[in-house]
C-alpha atoms as a PDB file:
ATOM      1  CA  UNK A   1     155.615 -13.160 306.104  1.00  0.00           C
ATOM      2  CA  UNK A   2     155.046 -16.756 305.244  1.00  0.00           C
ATOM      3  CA  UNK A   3     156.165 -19.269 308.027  1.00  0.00           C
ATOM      4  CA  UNK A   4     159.028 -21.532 307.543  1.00  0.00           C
ATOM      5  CA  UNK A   5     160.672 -20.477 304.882  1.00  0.00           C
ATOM      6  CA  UNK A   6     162.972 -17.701 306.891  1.00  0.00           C
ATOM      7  CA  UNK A   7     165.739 -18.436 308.640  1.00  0.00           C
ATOM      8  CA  UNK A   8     165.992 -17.981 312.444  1.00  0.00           C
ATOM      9  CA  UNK A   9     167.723 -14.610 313.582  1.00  0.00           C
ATOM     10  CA  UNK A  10     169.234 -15.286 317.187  1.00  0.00           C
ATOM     11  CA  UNK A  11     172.249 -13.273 318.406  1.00  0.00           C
ATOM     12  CA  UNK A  12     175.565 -14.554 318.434  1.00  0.00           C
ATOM     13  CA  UNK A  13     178.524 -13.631 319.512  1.00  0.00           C
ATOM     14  CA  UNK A  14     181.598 -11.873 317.039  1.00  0.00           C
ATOM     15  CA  UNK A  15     185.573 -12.378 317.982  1.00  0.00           C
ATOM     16  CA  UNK A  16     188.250 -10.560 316.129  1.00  0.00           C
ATOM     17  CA  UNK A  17     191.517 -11.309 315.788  1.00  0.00           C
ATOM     18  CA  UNK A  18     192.179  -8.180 317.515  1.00  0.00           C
ATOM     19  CA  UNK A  19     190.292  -9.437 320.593  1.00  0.00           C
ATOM     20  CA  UNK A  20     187.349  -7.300 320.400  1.00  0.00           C
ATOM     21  CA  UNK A  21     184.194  -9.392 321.035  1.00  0.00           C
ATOM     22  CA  UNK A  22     180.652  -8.239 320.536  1.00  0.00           C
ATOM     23  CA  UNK A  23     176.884  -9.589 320.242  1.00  0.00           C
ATOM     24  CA  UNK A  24     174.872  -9.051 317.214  1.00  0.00           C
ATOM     25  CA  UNK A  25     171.824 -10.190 315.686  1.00  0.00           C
ATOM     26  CA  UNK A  26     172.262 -13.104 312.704  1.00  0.00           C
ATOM     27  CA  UNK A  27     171.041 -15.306 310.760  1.00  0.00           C
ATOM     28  CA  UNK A  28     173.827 -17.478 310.930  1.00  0.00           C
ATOM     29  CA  UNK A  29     173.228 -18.970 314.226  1.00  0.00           C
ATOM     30  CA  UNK A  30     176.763 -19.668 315.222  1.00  0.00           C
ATOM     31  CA  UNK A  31     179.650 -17.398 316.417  1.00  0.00           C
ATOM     32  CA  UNK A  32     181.277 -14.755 313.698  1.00  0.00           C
ATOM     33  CA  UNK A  33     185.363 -14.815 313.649  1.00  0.00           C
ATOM     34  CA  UNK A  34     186.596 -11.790 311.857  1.00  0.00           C
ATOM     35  CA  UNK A  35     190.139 -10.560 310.589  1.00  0.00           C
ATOM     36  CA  UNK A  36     189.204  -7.098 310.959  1.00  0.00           C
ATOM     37  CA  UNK A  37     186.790  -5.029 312.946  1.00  0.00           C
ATOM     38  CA  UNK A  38     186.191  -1.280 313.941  1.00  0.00           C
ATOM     39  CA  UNK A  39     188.567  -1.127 316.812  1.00  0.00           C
ATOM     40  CA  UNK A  40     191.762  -2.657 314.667  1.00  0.00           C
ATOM     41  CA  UNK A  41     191.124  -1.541 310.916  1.00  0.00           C
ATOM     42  CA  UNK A  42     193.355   1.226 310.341  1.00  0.00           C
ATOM     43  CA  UNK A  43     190.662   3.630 308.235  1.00  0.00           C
ATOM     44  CA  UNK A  44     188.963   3.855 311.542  1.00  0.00           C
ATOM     45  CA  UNK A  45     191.990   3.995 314.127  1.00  0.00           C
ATOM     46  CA  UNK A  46     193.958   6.606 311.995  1.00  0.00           C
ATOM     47  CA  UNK A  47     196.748   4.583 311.694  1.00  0.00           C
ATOM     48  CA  UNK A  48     197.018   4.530 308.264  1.00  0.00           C
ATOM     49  CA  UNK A  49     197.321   8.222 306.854  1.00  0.00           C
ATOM     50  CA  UNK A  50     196.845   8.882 303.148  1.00  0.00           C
ATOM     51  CA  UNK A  51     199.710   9.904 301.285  1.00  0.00           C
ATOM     52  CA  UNK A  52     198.330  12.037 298.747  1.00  0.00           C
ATOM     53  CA  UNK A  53     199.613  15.886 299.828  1.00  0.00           C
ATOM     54  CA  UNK A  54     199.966  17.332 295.655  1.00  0.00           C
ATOM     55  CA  UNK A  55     197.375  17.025 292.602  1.00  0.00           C
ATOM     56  CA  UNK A  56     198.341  15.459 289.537  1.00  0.00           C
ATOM     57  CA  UNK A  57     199.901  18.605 288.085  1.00  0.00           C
ATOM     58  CA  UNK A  58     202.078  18.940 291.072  1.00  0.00           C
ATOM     59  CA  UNK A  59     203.433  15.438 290.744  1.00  0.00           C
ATOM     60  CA  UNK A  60     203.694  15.588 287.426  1.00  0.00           C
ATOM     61  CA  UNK A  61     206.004  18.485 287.640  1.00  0.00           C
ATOM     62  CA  UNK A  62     207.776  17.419 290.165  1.00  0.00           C
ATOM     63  CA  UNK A  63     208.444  14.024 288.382  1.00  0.00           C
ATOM     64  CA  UNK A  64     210.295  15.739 285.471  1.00  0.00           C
ATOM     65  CA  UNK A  65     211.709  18.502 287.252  1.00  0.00           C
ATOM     66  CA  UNK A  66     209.788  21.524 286.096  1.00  0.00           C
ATOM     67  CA  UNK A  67     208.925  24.286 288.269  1.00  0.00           C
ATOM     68  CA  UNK A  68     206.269  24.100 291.178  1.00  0.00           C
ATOM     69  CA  UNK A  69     204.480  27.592 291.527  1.00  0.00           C
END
């Protein structure tokens, strides 16, 4: 690597809005704020479920009343 033209990678300090805090390795060399981190986003606390049960035949048949085998 050529000197002095990389930036400096220090560890800093992240803080969610969620109140989780945790060190990391940057190159930003001041502390990360985040809206949203692994402990508070809902694809990783299952909080969220999908709501996709049918395929698009069943819907379909079910949005203009035919029968549903």
């Amino acid at each position: 690597m050529k000197s002095g033209i990389h930036p400096e990678y220090t560890e800093v300090e992240v803080h969610c809005s969620c109140g989780n805090r945790f060190t990391t390795k940057s190159t930003k060399g001041s502390d990360i704020r985040l809206d949203v981190c692994s402990q508070c986003h809902p694809y990783y606390t299952g909080a969220k479920k999908s709501g996709v049960k049918d395929g698009r035949a069943e819907l379909f048949k079910k949005k203009y009343g035919m029968e549903v085998e």
